[in-house]
PDB file of N, CA and C in Angstrom:
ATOM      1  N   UNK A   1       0.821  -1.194   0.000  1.00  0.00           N
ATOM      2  CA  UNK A   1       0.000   0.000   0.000  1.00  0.00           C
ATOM      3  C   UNK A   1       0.861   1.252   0.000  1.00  0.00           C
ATOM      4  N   UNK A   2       1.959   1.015   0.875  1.00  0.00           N
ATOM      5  CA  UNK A   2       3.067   2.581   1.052  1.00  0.00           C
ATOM      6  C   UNK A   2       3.302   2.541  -0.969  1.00  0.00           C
ATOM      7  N   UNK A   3       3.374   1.553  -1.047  1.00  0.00           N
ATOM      8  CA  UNK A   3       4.291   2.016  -2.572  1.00  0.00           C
ATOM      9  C   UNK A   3       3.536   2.653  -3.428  1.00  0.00           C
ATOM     10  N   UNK A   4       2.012   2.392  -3.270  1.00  0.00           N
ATOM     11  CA  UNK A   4       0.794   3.452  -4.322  1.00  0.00           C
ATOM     12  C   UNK A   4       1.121   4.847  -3.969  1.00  0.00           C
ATOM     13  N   UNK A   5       1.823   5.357  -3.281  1.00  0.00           N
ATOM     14  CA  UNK A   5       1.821   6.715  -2.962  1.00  0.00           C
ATOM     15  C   UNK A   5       3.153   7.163  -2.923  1.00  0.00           C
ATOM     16  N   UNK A   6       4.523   6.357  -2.959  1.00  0.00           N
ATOM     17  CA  UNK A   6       5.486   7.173  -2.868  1.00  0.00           C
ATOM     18  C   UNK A   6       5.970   7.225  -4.481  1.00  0.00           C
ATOM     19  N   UNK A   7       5.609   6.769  -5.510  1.00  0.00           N
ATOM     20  CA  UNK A   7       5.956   7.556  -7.032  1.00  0.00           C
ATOM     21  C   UNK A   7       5.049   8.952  -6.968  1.00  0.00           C
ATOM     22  N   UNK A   8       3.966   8.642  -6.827  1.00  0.00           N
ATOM     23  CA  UNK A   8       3.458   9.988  -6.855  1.00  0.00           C
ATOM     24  C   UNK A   8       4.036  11.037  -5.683  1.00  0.00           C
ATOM     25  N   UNK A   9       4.633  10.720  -4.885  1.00  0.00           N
ATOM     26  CA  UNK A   9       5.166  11.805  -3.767  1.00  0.00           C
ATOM     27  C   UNK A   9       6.433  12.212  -4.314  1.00  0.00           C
ATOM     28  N   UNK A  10       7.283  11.604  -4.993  1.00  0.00           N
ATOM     29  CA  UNK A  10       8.526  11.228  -5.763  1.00  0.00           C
ATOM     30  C   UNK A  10       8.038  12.441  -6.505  1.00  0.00           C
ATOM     31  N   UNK A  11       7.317  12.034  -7.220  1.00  0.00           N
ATOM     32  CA  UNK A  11       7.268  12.532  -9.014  1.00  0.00           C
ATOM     33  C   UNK A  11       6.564  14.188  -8.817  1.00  0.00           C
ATOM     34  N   UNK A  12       5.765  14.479  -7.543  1.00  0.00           N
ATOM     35  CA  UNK A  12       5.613  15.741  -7.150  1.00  0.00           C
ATOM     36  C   UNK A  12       6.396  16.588  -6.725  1.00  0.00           C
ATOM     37  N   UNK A  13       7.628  15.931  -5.647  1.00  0.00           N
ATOM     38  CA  UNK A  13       8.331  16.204  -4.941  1.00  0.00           C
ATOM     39  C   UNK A  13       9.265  17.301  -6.202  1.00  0.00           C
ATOM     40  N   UNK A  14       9.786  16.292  -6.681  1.00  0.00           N
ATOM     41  CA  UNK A  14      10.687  16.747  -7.777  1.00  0.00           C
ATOM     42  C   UNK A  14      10.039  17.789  -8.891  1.00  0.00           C
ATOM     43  N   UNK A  15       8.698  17.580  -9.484  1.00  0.00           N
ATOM     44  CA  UNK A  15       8.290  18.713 -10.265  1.00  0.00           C
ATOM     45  C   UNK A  15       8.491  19.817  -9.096  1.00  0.00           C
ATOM     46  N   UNK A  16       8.635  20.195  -7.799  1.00  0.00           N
ATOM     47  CA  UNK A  16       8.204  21.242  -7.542  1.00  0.00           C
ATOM     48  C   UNK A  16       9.216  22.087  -6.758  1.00  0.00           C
ATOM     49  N   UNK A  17      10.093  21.100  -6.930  1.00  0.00           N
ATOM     50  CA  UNK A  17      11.996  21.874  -7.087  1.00  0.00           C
ATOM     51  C   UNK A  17      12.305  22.421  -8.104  1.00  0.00           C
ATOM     52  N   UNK A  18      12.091  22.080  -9.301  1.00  0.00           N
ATOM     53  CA  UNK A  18      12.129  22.087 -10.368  1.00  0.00           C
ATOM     54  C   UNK A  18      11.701  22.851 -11.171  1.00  0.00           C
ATOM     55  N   UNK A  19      10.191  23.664 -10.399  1.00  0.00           N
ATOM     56  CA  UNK A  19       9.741  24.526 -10.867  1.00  0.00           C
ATOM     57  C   UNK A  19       8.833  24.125 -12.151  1.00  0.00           C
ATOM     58  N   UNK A  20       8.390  23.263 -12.218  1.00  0.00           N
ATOM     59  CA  UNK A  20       7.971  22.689 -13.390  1.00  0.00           C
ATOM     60  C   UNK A  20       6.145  22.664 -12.859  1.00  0.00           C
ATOM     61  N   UNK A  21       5.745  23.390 -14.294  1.00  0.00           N
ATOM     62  CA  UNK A  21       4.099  23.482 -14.236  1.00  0.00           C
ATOM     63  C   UNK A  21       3.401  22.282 -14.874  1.00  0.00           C
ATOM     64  N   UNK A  22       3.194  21.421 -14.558  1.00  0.00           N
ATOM     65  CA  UNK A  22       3.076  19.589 -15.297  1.00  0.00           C
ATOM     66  C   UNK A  22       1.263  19.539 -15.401  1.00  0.00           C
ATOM     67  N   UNK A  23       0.621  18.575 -15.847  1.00  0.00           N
ATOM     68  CA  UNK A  23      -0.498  17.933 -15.749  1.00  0.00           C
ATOM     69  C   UNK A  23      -0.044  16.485 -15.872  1.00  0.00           C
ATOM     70  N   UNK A  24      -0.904  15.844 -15.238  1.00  0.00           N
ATOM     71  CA  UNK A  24      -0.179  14.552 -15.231  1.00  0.00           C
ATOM     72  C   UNK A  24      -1.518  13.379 -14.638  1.00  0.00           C
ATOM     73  N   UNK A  25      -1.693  12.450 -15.590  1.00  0.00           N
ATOM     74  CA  UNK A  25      -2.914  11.488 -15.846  1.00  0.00           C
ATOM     75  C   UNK A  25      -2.884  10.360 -14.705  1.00  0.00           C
ATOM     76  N   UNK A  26      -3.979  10.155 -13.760  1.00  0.00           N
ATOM     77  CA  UNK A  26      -4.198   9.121 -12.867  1.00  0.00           C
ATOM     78  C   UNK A  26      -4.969   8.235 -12.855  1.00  0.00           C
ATOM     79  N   UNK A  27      -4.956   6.858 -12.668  1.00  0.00           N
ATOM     80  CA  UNK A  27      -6.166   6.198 -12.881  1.00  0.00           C
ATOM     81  C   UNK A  27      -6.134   5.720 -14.553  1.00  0.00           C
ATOM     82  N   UNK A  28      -5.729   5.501 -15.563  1.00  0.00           N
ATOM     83  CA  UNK A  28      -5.802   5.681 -16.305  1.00  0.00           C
ATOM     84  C   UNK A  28      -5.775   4.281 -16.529  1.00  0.00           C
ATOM     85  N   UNK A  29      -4.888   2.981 -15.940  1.00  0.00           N
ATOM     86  CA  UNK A  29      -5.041   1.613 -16.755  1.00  0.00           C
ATOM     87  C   UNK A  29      -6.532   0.783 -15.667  1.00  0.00           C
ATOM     88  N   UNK A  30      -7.472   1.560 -15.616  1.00  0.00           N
ATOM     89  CA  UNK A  30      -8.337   1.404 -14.495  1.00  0.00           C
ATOM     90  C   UNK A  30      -9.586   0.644 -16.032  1.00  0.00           C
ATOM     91  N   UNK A  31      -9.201   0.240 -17.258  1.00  0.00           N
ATOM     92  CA  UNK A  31     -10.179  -0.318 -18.254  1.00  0.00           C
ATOM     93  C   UNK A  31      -9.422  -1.392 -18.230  1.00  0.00           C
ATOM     94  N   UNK A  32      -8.294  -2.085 -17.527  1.00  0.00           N
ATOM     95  CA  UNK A  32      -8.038  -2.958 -17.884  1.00  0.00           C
ATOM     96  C   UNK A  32      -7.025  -3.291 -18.908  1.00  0.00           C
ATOM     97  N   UNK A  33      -6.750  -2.160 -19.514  1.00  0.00           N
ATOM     98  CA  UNK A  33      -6.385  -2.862 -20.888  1.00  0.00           C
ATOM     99  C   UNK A  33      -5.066  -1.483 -21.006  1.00  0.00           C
ATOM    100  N   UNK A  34      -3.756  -1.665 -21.304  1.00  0.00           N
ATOM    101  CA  UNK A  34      -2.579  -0.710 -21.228  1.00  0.00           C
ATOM    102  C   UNK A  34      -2.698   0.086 -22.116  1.00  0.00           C
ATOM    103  N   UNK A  35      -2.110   1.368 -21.626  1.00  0.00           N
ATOM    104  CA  UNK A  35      -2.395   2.455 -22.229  1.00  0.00           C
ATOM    105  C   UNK A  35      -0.823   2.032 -23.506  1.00  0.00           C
ATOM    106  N   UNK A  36      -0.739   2.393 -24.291  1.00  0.00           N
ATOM    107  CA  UNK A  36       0.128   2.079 -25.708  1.00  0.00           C
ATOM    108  C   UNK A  36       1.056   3.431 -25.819  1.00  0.00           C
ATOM    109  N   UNK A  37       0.193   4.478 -25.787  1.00  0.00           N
ATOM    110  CA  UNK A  37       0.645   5.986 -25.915  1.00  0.00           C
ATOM    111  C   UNK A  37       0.095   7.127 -25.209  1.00  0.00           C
ATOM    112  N   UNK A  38       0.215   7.988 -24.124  1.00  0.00           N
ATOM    113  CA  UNK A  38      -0.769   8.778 -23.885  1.00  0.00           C
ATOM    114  C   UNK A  38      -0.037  10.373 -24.140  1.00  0.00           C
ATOM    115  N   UNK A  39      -1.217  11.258 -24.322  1.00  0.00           N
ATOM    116  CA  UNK A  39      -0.611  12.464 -24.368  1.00  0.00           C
ATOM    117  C   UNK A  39      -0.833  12.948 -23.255  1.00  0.00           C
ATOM    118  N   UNK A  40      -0.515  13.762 -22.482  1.00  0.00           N
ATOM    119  CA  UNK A  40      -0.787  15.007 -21.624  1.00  0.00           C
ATOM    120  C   UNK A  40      -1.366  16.371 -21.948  1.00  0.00           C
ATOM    121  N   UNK A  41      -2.482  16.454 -21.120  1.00  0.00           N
ATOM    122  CA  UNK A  41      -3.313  17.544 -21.806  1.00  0.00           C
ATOM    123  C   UNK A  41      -2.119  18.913 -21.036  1.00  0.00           C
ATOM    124  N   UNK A  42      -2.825  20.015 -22.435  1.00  0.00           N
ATOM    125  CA  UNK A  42      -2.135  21.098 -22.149  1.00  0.00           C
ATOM    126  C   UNK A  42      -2.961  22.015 -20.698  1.00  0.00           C
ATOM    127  N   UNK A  43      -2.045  22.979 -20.024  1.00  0.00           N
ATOM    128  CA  UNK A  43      -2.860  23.681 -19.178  1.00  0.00           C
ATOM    129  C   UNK A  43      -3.173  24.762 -20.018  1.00  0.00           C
ATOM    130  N   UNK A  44      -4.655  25.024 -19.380  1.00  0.00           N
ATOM    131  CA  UNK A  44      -5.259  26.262 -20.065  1.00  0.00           C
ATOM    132  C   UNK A  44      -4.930  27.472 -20.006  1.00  0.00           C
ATOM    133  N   UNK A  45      -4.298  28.451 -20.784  1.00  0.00           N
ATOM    134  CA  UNK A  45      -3.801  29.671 -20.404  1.00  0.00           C
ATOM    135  C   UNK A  45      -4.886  30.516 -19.251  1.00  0.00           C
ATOM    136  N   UNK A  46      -5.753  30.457 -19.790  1.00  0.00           N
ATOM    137  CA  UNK A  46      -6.653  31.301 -18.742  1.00  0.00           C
ATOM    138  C   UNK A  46      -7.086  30.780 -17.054  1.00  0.00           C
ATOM    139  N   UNK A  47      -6.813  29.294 -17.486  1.00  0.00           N
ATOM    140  CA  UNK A  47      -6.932  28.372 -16.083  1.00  0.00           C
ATOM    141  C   UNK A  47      -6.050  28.796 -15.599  1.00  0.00           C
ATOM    142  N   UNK A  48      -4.366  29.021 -15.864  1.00  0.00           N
ATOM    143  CA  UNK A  48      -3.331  29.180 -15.729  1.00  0.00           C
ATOM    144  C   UNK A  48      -3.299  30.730 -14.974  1.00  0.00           C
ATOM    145  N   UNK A  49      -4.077  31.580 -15.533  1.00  0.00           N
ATOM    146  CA  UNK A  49      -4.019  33.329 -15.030  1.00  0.00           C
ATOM    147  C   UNK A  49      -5.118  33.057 -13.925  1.00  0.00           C
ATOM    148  N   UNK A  50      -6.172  32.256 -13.865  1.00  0.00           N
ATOM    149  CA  UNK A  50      -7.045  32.196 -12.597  1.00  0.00           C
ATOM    150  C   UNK A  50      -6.551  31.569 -11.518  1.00  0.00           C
ATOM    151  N   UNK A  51      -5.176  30.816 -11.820  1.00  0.00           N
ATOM    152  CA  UNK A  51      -4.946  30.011 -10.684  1.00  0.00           C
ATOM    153  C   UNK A  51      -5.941  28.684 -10.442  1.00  0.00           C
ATOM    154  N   UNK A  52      -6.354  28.220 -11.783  1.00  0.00           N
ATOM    155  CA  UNK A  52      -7.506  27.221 -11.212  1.00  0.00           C
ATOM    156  C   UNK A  52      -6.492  25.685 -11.583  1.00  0.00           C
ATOM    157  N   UNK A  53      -6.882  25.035 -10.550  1.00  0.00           N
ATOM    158  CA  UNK A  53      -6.428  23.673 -10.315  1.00  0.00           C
ATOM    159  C   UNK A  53      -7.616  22.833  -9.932  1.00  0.00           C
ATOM    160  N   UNK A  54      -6.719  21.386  -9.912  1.00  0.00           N
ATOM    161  CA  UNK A  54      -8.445  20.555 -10.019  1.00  0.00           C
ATOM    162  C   UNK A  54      -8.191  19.046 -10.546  1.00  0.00           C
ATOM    163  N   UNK A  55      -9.207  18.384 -10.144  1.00  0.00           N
ATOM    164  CA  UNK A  55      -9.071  17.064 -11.194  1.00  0.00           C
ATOM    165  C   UNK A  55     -10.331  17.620 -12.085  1.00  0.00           C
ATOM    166  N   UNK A  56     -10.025  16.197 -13.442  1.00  0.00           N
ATOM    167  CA  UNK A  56     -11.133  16.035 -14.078  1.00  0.00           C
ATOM    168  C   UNK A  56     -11.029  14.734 -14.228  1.00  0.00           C
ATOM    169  N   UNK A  57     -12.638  14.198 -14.144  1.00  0.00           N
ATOM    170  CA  UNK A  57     -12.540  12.762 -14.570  1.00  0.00           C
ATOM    171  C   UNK A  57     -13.575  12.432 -15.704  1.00  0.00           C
ATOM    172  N   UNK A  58     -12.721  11.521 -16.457  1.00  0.00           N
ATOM    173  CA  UNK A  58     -13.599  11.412 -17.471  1.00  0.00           C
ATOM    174  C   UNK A  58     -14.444   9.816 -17.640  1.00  0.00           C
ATOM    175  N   UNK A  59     -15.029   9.329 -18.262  1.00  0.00           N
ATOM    176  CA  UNK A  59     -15.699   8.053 -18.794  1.00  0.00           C
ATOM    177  C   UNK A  59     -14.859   7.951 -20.266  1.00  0.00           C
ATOM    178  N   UNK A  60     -14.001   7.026 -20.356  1.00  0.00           N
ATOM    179  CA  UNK A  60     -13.698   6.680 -21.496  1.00  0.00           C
ATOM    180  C   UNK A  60     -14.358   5.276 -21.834  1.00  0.00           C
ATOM    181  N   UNK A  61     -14.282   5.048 -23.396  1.00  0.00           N
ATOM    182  CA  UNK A  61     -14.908   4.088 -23.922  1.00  0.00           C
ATOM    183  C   UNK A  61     -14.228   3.844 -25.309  1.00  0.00           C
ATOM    184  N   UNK A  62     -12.840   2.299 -25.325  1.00  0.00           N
ATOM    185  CA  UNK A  62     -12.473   2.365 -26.421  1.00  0.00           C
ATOM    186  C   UNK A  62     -12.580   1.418 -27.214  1.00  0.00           C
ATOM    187  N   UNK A  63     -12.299   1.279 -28.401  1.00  0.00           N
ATOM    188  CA  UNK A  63     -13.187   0.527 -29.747  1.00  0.00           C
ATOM    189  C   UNK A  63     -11.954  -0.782 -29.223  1.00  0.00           C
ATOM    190  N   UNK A  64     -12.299  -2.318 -29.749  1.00  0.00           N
ATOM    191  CA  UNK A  64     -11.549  -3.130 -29.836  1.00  0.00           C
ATOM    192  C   UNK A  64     -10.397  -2.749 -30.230  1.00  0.00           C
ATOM    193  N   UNK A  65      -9.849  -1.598 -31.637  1.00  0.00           N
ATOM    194  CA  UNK A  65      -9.039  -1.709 -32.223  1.00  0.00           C
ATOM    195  C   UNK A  65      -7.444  -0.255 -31.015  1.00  0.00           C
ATOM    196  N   UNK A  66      -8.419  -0.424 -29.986  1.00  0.00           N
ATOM    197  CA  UNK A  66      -7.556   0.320 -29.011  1.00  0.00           C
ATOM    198  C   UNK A  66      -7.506   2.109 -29.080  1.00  0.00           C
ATOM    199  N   UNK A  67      -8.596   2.208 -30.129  1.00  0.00           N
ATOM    200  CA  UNK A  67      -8.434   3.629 -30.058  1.00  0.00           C
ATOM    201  C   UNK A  67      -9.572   4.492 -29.217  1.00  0.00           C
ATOM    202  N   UNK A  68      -9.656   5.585 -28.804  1.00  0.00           N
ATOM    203  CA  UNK A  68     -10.618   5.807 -27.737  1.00  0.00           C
ATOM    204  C   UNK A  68     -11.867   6.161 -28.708  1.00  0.00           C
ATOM    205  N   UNK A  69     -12.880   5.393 -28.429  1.00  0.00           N
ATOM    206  CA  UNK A  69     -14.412   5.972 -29.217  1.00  0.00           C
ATOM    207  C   UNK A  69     -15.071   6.754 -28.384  1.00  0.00           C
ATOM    208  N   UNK A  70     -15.352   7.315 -27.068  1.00  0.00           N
ATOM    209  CA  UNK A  70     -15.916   7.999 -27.014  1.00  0.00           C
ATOM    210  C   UNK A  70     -15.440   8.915 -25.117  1.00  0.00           C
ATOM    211  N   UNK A  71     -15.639   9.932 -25.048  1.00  0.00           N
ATOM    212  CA  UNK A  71     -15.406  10.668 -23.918  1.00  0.00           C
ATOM    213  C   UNK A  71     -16.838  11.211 -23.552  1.00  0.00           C
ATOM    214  N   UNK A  72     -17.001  11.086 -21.741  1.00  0.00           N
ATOM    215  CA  UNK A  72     -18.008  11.565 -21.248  1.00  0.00           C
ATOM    216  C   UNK A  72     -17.439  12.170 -19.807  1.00  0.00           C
ATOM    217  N   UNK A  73     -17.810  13.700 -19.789  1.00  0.00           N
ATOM    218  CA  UNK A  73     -17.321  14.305 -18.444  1.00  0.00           C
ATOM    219  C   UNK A  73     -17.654  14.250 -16.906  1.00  0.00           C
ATOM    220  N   UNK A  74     -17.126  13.264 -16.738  1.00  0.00           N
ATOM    221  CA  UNK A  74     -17.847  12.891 -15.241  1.00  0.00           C
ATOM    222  C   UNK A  74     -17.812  14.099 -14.077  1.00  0.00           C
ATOM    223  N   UNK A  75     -16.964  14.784 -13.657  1.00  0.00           N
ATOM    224  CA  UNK A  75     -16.494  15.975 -13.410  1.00  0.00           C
ATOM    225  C   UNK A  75     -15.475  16.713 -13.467  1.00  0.00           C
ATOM    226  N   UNK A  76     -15.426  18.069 -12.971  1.00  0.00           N
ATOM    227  CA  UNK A  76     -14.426  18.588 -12.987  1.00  0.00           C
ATOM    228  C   UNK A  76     -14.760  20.059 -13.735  1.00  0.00           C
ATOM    229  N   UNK A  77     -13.810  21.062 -13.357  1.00  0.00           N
ATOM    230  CA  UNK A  77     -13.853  22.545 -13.969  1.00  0.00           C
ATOM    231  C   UNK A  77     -13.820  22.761 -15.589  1.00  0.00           C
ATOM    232  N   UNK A  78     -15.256  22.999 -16.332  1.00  0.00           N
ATOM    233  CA  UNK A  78     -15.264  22.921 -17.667  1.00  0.00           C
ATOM    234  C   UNK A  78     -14.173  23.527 -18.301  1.00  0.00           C
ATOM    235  N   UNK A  79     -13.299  24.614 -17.941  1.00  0.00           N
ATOM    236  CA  UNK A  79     -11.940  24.905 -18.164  1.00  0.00           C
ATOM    237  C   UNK A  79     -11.102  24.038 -18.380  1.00  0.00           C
ATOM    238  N   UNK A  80     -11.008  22.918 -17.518  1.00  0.00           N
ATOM    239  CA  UNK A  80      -9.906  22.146 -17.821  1.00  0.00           C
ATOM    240  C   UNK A  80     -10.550  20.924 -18.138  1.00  0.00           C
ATOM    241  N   UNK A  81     -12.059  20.484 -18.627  1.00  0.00           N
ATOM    242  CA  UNK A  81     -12.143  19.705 -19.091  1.00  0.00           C
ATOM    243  C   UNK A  81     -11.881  19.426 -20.357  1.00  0.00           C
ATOM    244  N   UNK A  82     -12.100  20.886 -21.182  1.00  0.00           N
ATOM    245  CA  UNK A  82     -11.682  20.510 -22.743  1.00  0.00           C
ATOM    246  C   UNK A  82     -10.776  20.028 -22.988  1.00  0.00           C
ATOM    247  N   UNK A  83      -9.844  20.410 -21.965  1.00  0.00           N
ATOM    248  CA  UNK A  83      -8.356  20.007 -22.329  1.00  0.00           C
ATOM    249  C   UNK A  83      -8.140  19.023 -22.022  1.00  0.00           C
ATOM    250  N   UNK A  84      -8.476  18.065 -21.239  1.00  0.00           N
ATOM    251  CA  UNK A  84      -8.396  16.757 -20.576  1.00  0.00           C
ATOM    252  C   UNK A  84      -9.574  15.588 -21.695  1.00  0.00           C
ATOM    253  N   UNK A  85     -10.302  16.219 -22.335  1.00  0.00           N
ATOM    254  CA  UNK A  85     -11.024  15.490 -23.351  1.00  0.00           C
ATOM    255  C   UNK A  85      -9.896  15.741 -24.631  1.00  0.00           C
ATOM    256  N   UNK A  86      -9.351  16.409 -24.962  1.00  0.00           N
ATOM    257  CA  UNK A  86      -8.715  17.151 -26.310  1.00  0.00           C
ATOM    258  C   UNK A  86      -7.063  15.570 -26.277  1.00  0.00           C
ATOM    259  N   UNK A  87      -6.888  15.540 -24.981  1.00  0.00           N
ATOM    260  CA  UNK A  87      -5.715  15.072 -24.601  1.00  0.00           C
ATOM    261  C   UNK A  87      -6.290  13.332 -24.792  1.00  0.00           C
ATOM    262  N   UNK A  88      -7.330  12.860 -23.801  1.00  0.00           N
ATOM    263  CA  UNK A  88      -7.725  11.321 -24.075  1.00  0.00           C
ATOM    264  C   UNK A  88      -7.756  10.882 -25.643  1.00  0.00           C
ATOM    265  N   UNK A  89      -8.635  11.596 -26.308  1.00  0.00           N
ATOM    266  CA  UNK A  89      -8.991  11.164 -27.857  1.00  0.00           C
ATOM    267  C   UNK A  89      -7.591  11.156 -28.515  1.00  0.00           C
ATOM    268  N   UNK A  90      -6.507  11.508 -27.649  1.00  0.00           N
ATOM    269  CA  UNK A  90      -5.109  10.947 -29.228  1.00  0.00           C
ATOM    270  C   UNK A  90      -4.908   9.815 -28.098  1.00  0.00           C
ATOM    271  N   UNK A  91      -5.111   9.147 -27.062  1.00  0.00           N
ATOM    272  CA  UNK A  91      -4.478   8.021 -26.576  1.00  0.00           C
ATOM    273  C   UNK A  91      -5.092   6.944 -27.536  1.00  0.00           C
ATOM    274  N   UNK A  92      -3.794   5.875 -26.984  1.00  0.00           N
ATOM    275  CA  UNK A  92      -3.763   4.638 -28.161  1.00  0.00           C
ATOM    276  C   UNK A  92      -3.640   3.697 -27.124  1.00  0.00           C
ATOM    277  N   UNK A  93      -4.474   2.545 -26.740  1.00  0.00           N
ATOM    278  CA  UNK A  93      -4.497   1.561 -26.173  1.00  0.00           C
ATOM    279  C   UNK A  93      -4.316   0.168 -26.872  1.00  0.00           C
ATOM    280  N   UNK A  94      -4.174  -0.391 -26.146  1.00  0.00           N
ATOM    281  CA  UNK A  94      -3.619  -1.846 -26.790  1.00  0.00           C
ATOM    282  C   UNK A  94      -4.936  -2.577 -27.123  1.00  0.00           C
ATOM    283  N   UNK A  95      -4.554  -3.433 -28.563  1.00  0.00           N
ATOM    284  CA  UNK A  95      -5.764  -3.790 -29.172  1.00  0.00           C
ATOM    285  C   UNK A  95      -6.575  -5.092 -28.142  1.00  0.00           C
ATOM    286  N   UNK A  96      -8.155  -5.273 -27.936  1.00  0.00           N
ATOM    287  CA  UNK A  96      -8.507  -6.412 -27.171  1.00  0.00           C
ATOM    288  C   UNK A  96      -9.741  -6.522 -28.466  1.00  0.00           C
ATOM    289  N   UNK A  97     -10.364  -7.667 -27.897  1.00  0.00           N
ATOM    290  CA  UNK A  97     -11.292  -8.541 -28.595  1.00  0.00           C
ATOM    291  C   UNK A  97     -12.478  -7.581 -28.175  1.00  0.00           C
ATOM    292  N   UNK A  98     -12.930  -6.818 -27.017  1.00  0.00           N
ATOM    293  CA  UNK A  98     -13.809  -6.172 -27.069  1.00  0.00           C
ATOM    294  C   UNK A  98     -13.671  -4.991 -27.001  1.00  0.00           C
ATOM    295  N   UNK A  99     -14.778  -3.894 -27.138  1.00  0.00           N
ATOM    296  CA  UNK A  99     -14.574  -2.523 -26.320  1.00  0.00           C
ATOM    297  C   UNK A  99     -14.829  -2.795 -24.762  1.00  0.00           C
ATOM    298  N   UNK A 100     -14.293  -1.831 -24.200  1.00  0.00           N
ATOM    299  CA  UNK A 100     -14.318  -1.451 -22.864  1.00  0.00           C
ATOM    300  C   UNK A 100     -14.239   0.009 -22.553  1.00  0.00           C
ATOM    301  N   UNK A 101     -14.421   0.123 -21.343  1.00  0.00           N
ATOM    302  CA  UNK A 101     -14.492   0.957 -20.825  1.00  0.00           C
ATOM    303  C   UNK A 101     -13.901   1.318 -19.164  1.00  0.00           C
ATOM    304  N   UNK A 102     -13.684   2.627 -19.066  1.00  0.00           N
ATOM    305  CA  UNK A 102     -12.989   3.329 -17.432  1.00  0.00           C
ATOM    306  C   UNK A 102     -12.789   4.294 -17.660  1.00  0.00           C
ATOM    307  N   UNK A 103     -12.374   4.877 -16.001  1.00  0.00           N
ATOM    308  CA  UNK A 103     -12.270   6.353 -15.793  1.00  0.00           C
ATOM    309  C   UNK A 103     -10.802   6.518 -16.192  1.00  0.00           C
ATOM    310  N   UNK A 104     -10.790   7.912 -16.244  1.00  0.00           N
ATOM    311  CA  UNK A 104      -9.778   8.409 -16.464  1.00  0.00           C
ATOM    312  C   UNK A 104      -9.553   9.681 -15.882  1.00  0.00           C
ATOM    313  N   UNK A 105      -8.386   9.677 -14.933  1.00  0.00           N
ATOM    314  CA  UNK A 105      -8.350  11.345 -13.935  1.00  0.00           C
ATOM    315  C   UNK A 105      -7.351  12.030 -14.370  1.00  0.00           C
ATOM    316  N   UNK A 106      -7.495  13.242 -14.606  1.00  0.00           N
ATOM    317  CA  UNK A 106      -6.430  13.564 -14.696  1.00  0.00           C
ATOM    318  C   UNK A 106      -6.161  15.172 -13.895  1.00  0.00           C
ATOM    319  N   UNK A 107      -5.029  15.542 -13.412  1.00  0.00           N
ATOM    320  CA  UNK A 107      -4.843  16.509 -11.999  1.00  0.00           C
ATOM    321  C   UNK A 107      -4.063  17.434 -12.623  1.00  0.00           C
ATOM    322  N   UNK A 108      -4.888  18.538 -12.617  1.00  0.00           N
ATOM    323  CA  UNK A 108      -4.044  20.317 -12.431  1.00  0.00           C
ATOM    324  C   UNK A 108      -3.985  20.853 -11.773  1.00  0.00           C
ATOM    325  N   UNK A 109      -2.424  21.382 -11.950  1.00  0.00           N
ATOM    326  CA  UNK A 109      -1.887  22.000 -10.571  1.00  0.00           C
ATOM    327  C   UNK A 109      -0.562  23.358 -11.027  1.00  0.00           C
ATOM    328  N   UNK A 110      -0.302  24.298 -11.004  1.00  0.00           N
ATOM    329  CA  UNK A 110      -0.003  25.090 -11.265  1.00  0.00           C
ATOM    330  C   UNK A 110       1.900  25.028 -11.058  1.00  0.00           C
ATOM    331  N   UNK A 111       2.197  24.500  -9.716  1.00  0.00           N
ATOM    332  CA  UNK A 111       3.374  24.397  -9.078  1.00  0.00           C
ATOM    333  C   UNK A 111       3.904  22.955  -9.186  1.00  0.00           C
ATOM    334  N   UNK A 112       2.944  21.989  -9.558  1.00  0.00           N
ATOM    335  CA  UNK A 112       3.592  20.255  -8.989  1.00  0.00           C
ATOM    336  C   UNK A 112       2.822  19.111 -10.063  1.00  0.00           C
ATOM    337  N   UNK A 113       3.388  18.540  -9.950  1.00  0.00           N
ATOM    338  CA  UNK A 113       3.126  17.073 -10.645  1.00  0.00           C
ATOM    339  C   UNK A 113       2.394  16.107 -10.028  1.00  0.00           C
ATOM    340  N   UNK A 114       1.459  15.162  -9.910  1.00  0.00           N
ATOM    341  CA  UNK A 114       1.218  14.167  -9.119  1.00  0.00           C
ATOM    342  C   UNK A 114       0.591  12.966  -9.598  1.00  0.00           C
ATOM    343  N   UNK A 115       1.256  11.968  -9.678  1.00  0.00           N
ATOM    344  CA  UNK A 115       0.838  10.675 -10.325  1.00  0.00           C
ATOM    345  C   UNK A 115       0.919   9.847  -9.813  1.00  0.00           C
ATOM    346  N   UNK A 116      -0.165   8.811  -9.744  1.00  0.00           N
ATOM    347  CA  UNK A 116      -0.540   7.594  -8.986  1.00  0.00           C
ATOM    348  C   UNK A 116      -0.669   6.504 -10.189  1.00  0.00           C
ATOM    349  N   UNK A 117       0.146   5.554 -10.832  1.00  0.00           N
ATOM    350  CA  UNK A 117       0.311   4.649 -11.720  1.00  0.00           C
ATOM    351  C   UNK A 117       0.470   3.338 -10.754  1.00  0.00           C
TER     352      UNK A 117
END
């Protein structure tokens, strides 16, 4: 159980020496099936001047052939949902015999990184 939390304490720790403004995807092999390629959504300039941070989670749903067919916004600040929908639809998952489906979180934060894989 300690080990679900110290990459992500790791991987924050260090974005925030670093100075590094990250988004960074959680929850994501939660369909079962490995992610192949993912992108990272961009932060929103204007999210970025409001200071807004946040998760968003989404409902993904992808075709047998591993590509994502469809996004549904479960929550999160419509600001940073576009961008967190804009970012799922180029992921590439590994091909299975059926579609499936899972969430997908992903966390903005202005100062830090934080990932739970």
């Amino acid at each position: 159980m300690i080990q679900k939390w110290k990459k992500p304490l790791v991987a924050g720790l260090t974005a925030l020496i670093l100075g590094i403004a990250l988004t960074t995807s959680v929850a994501a092999e939660d369909q079962g099936r490995p992610v192949k390629s993912r992108i990272a959504p961009t932060y929103p300039e204007l999210a970025k001047r409001a200071n807004l941070t946040g998760a968003v989670k989404l409902q993904v749903t992808i075709a047998p052939s591993g590509v994502v067919k469809s996004v549904k916004v479960i929550g999160g600040h419509p600001l940073l949902a576009e961008s967190a929908i804009d970012a799922v639809k180029k992921w590439k998952y590994e091909a299975a015999a059926e579609e499936s489906s899972g969430i997908v979180e992903f966390h903005f934060d202005n100062n830090r990184a934080v990932a739970a894989f």
